[in-house]
C-alpha atoms as a PDB file:
ATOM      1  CA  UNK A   1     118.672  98.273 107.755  1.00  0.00           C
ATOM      2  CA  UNK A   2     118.919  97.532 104.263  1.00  0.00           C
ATOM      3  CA  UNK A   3     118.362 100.365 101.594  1.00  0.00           C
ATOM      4  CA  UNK A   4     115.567  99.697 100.216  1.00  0.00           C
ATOM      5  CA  UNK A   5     113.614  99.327 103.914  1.00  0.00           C
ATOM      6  CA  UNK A   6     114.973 102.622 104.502  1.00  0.00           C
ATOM      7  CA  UNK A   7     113.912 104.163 101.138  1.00  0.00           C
ATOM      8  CA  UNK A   8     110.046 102.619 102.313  1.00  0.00           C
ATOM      9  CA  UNK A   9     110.484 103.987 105.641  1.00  0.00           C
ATOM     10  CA  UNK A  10     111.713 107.546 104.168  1.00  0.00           C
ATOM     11  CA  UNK A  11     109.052 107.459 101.576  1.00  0.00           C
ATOM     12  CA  UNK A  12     105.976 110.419 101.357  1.00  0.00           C
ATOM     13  CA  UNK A  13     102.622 110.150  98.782  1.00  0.00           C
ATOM     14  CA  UNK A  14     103.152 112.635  96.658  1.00  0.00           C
ATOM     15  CA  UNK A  15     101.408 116.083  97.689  1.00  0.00           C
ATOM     16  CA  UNK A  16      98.312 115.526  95.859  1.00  0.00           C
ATOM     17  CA  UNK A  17      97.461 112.092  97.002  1.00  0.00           C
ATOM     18  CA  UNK A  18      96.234 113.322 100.679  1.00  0.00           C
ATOM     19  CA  UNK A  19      93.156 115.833  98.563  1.00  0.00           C
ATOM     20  CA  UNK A  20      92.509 113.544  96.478  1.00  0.00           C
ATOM     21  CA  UNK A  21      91.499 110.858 100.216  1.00  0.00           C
ATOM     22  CA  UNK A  22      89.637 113.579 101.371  1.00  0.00           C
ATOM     23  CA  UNK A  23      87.627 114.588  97.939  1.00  0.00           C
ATOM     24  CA  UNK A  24      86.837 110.383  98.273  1.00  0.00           C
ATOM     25  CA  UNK A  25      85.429 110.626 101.721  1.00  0.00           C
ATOM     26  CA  UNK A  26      83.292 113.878 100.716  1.00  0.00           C
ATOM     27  CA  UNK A  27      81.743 112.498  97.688  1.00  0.00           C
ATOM     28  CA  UNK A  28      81.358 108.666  99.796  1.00  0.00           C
ATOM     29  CA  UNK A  29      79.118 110.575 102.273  1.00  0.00           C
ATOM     30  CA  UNK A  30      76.857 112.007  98.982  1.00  0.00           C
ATOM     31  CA  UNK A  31      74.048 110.464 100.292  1.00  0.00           C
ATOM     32  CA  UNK A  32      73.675 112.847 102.866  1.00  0.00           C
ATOM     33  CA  UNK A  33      71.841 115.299 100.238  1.00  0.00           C
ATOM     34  CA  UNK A  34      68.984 112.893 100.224  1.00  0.00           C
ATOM     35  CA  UNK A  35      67.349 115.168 102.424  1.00  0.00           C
ATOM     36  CA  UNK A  36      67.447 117.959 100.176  1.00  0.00           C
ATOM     37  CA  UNK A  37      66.738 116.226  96.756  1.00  0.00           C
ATOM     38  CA  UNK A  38      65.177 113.398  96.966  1.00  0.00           C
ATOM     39  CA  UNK A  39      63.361 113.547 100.050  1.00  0.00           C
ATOM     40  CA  UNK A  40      60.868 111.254 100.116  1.00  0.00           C
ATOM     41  CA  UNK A  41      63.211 107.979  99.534  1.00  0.00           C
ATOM     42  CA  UNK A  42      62.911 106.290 103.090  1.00  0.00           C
ATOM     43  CA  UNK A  43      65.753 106.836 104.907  1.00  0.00           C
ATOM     44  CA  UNK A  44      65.073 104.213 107.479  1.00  0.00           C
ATOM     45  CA  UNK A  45      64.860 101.508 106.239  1.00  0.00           C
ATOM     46  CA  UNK A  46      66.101 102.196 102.536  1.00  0.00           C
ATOM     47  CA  UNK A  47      69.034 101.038 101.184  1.00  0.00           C
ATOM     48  CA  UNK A  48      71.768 103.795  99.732  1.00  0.00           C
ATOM     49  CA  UNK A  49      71.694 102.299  96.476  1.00  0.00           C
ATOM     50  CA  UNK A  50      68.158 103.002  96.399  1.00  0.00           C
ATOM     51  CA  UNK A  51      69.261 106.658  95.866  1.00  0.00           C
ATOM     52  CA  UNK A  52      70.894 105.506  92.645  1.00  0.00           C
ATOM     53  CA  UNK A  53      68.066 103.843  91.269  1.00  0.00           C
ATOM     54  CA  UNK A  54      67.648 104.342  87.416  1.00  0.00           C
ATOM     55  CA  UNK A  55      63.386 105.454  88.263  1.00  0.00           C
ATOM     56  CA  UNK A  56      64.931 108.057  91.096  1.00  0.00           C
ATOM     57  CA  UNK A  57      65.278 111.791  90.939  1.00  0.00           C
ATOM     58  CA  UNK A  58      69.090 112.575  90.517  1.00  0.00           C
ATOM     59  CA  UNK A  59      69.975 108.717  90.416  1.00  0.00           C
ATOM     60  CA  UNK A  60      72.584 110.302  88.277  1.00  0.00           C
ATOM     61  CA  UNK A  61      74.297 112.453  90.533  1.00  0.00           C
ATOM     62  CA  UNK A  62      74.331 109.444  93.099  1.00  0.00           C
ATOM     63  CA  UNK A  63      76.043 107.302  90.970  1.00  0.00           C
ATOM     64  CA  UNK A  64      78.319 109.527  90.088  1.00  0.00           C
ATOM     65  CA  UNK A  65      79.298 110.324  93.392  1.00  0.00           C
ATOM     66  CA  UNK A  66      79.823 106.344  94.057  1.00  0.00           C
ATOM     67  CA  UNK A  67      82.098 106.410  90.632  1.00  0.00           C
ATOM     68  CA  UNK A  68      84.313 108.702  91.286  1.00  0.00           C
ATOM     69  CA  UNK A  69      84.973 108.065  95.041  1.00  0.00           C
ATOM     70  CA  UNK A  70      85.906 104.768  93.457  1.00  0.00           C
ATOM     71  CA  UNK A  71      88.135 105.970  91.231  1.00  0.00           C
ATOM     72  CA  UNK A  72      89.730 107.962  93.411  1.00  0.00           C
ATOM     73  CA  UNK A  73      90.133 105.412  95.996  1.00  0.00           C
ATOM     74  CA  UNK A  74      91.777 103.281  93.609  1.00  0.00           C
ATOM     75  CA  UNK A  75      93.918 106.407  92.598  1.00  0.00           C
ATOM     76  CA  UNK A  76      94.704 106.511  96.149  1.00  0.00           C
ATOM     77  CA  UNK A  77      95.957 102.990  96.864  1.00  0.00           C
ATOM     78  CA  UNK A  78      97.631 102.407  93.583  1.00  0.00           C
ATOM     79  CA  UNK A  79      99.994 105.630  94.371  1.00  0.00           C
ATOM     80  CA  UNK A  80     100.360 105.267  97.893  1.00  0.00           C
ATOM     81  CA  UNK A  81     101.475 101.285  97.184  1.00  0.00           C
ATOM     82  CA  UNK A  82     103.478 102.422  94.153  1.00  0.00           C
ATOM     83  CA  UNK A  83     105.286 105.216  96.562  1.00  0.00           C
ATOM     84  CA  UNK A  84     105.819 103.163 100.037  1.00  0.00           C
ATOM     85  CA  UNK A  85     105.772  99.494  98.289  1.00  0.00           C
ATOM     86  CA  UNK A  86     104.467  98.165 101.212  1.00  0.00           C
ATOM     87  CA  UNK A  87     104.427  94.425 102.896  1.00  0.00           C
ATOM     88  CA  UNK A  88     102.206  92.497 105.028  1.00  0.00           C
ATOM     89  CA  UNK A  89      99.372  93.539 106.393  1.00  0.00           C
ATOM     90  CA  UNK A  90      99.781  96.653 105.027  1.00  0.00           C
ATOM     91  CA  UNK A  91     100.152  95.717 101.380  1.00  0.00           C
ATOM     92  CA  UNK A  92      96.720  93.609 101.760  1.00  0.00           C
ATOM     93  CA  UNK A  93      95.258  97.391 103.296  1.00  0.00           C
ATOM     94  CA  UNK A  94      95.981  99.466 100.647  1.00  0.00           C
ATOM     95  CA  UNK A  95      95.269  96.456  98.112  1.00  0.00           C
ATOM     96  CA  UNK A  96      91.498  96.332  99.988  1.00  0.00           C
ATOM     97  CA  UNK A  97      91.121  99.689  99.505  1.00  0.00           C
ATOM     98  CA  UNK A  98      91.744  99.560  95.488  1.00  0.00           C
ATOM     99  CA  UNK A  99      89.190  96.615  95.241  1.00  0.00           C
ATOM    100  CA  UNK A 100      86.698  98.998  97.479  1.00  0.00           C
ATOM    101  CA  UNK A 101      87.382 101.311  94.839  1.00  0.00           C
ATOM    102  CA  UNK A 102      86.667  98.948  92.123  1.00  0.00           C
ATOM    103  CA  UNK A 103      83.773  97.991  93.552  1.00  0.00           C
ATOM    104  CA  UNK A 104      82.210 101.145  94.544  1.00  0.00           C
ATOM    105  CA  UNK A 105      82.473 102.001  90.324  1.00  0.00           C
ATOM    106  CA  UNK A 106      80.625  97.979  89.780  1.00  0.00           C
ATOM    107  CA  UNK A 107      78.038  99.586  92.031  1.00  0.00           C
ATOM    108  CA  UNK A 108      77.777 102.429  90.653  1.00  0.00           C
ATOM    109  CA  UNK A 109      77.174 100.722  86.690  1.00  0.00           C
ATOM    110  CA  UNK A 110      75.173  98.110  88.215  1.00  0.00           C
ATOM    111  CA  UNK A 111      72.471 100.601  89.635  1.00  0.00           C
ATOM    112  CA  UNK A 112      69.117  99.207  90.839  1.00  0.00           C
ATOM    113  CA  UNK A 113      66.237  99.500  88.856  1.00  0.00           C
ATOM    114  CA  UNK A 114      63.683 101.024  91.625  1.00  0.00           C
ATOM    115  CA  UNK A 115      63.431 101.444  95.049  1.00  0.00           C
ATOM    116  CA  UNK A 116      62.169  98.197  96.633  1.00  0.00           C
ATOM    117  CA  UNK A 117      61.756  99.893 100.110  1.00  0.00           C
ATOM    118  CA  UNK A 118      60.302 103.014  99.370  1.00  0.00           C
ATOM    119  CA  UNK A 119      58.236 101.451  95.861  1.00  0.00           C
ATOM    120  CA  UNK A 120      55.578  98.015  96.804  1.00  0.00           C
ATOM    121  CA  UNK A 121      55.584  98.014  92.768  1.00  0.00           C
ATOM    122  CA  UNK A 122      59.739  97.942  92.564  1.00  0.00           C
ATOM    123  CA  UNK A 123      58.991  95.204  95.639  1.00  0.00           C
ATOM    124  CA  UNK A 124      56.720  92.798  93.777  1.00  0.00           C
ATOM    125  CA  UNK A 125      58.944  92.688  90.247  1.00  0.00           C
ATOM    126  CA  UNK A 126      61.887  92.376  92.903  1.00  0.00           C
ATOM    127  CA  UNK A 127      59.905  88.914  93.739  1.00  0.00           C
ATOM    128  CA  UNK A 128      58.112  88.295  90.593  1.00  0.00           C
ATOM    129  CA  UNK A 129      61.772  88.428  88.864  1.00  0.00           C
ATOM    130  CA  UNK A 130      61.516  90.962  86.711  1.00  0.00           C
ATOM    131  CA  UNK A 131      64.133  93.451  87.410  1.00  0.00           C
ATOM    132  CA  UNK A 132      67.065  93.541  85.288  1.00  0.00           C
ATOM    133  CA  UNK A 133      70.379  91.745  85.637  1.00  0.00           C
ATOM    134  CA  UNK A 134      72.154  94.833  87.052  1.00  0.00           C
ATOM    135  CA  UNK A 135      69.219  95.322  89.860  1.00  0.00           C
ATOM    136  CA  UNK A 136      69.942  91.455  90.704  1.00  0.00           C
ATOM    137  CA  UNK A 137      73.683  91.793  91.018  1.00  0.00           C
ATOM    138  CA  UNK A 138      73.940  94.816  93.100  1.00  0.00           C
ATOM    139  CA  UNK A 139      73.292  93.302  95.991  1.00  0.00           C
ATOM    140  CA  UNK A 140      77.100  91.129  95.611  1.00  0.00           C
ATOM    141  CA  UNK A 141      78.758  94.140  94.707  1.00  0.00           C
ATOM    142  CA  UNK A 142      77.122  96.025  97.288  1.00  0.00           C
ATOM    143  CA  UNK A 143      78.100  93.133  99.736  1.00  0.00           C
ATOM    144  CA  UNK A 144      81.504  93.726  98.109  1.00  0.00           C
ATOM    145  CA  UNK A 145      82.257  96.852  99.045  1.00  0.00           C
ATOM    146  CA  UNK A 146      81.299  96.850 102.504  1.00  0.00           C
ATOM    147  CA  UNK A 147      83.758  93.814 102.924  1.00  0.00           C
ATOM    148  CA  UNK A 148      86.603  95.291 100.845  1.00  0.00           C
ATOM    149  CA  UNK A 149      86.107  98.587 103.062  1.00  0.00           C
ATOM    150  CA  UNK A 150      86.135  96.151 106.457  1.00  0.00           C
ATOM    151  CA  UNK A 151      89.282  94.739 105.346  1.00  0.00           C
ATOM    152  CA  UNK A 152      91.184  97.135 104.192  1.00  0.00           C
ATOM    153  CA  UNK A 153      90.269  98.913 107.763  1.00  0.00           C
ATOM    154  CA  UNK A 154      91.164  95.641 109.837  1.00  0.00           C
ATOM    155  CA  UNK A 155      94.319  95.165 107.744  1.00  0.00           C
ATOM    156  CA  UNK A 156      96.103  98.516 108.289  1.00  0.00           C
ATOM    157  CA  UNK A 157      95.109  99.085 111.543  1.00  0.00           C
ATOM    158  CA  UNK A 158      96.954  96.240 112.285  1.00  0.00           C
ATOM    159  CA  UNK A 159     100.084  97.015 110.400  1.00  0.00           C
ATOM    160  CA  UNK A 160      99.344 100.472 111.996  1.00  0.00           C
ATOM    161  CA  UNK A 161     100.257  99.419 115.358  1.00  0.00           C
ATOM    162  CA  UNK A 162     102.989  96.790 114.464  1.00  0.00           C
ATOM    163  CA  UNK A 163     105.195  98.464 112.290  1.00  0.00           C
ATOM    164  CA  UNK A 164     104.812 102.441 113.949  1.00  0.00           C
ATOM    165  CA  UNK A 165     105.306 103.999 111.159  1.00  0.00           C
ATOM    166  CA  UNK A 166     100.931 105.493 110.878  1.00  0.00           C
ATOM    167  CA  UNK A 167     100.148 107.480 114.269  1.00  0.00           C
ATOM    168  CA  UNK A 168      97.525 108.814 113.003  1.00  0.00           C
ATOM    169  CA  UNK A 169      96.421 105.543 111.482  1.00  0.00           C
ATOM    170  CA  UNK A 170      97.575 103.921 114.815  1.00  0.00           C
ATOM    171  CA  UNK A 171      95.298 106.204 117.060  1.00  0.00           C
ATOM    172  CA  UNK A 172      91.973 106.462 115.204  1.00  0.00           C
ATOM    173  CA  UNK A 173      91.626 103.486 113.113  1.00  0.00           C
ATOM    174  CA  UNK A 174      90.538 100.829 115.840  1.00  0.00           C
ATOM    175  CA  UNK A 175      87.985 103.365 117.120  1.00  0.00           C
ATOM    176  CA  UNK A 176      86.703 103.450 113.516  1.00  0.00           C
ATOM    177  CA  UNK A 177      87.180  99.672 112.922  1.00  0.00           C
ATOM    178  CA  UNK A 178      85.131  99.100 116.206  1.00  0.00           C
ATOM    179  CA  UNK A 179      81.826 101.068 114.521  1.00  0.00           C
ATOM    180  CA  UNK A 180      82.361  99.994 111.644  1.00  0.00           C
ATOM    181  CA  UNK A 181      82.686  96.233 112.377  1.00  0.00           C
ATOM    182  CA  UNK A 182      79.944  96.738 114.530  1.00  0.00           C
ATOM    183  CA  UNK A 183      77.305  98.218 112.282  1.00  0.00           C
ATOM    184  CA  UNK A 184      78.171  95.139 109.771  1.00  0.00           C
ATOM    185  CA  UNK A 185      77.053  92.623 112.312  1.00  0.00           C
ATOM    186  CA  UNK A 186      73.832  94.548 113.495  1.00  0.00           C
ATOM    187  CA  UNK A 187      73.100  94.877 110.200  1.00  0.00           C
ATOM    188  CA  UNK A 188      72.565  90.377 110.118  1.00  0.00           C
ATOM    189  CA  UNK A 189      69.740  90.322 112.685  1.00  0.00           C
ATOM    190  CA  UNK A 190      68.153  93.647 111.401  1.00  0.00           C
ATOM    191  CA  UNK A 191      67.892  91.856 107.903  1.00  0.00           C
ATOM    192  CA  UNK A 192      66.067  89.053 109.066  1.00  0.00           C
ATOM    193  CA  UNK A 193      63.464  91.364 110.937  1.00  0.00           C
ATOM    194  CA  UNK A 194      63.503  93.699 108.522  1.00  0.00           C
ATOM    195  CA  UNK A 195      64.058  96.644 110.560  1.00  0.00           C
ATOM    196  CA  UNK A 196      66.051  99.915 110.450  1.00  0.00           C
ATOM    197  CA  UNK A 197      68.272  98.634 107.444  1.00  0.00           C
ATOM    198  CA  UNK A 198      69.011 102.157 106.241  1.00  0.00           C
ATOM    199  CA  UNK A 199      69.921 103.445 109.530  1.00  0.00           C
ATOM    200  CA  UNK A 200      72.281 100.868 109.264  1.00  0.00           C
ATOM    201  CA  UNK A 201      74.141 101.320 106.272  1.00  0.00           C
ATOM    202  CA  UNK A 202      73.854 104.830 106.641  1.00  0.00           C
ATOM    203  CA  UNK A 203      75.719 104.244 109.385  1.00  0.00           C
ATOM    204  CA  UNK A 204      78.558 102.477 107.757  1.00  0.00           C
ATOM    205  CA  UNK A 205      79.201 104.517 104.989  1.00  0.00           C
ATOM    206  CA  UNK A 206      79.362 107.215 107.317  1.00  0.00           C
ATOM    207  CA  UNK A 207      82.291 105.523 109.009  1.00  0.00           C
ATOM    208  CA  UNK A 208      83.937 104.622 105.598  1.00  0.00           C
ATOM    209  CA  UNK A 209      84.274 108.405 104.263  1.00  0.00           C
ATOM    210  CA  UNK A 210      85.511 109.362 107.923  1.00  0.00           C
ATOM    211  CA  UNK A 211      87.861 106.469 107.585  1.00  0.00           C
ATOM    212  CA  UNK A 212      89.034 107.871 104.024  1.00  0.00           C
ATOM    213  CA  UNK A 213      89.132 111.311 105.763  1.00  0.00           C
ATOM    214  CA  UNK A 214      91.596 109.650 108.346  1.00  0.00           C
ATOM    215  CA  UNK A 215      93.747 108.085 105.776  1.00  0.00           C
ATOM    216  CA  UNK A 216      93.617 111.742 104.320  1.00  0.00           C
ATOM    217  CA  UNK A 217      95.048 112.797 107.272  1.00  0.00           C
ATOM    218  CA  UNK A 218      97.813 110.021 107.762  1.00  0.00           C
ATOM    219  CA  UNK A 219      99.304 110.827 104.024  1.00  0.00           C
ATOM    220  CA  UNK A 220      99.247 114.467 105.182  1.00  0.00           C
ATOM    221  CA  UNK A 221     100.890 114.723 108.444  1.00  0.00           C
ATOM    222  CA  UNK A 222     103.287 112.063 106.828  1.00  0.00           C
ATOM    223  CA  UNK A 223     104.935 114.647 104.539  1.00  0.00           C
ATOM    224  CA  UNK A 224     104.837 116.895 107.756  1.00  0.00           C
ATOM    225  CA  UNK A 225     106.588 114.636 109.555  1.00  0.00           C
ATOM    226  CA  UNK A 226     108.969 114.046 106.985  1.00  0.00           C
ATOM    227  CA  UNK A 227     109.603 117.849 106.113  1.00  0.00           C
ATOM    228  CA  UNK A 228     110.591 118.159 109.398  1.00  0.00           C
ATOM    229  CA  UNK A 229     112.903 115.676 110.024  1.00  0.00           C
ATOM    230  CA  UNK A 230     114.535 116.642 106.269  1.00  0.00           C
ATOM    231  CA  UNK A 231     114.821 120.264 107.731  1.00  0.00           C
ATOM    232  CA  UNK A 232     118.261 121.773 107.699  1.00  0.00           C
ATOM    233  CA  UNK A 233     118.895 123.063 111.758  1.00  0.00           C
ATOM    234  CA  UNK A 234     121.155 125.085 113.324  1.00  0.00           C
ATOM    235  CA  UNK A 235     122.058 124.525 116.925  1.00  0.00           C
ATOM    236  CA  UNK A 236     124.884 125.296 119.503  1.00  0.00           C
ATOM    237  CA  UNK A 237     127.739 123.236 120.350  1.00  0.00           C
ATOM    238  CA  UNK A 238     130.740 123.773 122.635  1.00  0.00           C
ATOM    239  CA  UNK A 239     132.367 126.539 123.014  1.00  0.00           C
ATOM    240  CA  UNK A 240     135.218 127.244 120.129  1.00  0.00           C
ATOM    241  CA  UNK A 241     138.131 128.708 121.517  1.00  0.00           C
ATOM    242  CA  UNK A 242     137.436 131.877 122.001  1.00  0.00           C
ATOM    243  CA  UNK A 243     134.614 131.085 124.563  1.00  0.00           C
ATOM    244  CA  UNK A 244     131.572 132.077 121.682  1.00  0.00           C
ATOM    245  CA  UNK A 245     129.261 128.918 120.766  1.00  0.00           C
ATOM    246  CA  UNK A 246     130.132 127.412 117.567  1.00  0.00           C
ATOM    247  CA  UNK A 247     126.941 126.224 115.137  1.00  0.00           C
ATOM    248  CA  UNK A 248     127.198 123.834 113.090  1.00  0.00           C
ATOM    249  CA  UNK A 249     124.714 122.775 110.477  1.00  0.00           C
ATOM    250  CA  UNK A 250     122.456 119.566 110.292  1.00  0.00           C
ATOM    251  CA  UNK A 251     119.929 117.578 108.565  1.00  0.00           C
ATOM    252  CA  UNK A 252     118.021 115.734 111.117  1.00  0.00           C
ATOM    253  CA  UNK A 253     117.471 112.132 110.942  1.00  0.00           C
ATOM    254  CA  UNK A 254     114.592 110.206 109.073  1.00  0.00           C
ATOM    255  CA  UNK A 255     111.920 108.495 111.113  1.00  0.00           C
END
């Protein structure tokens, strides 16, 4: 094995990096305080976003949310790729998750201009044309960050289960991928019926912060793991001479 696959293999995130995955997946699932300030949005069939519109109470607090669980993410992916230096699949993983990140702060600037769901009025300038640039474009980077998300999922679950080096990754990403994956496709026919769209992407943001939560706990138990195989440990060998067990001292082997 050459040194600098075992200085990858041997490699932890740095102590702060698993918080910081977890503060990303709590702030992600922001939206679920809908209910208690703003609720009269529609929740059924309104989009997210529509939370962050500029004409909606605490649109501010929304957006922020989106920002910084974008900057964090990015935070996240930069270190952890900066730490491990991965390859592969797992390089284009971490790499989705930065442009999720980057994305997630594009839709957070780019914040709609009403509600078209919940407002007829923010409906008819929606097709009269009338809404602003940044109402227009949310949509792609909306689009964007559902796809970066997706991929970044698909791509380290499979590096997950080639390489062996991400139980945790390993055992709850497909699981995660599955929903998720899922909820983007139902998501087509519901569009064109116009039915039960914010159930939807309710849905998969939901499974994005738990699948931030699950990296969370991957960077975590990694530094675990690693502590304990760096641990010095004291065991019995043979007998010396005398008949009384010797100990010698150890450092146990890296993963």
């Amino acid at each position: 094995m050459s040194s600098a696959r075992r200085s990858r293999d041997s490699a932890t995130a740095p102590a702060f990096v698993p918080p910081l995955a977890a503060v990303a997946g709590i702030v992600y699932s922001s939206w679920v305080l809908q209910f208690l300030i703003n609720p009269h949005l529609d929740a059924v069939n309104g989009y997210v976003s529509e939370l962050s519109a500029t004409d909606q109470p605490y649109h501010g607090f929304f957006s922020g949310c989106d920002f910084l669980a974008g900057a964090v993410s990015i935070a996240v992916a930069a270190l952890v790729v900066r730490r491990f230096r991965p390859r592969g699949w797992a390089l284009g993983g971490w790499l989705a998750l930065l442009l999720f990140g980057a994305f997630s702060i594009g839709d957070s600037l780019l914040a709609m201009d009403c509600a078209p769901n919940s407002d007829p009025t923010c409906a008819l300038r929606e097709r009269a044309g009338t809404v602003s640039f940044a109402h227009e474009f949310h949509s792609v980077t909306s689009t964007l960050v559902v796809m970066s998300g997706i991929v970044s999922l698909i791509a380290l679950t499979i590096a997950a289960r080639r390489y062996g080096r991400w139980p945790v990754l390993a055992r709850w990403s497909w699981p995660v991928m599955v929903v998720e994956t899922t909820a983007a496709l139902a998501t087509l026919p519901l569009m064109y019926f116009g039915l039960a769209l914010g159930v939807m992407e309710r849905i998969q943001v939901t499974v994005i912060s738990v699948w931030l939560f699950v990296i969370a706990t991957e960077l975590y138990t990694g530094r675990r793991r690693a502590r304990a195989a760096g641990r010095i440990v004291t065991r019995p060998v043979r007998p010396a001479g005398d008949g009384s067990p010797t100990a010698v001292r150890e450092r146990a082997a890296s993963p």
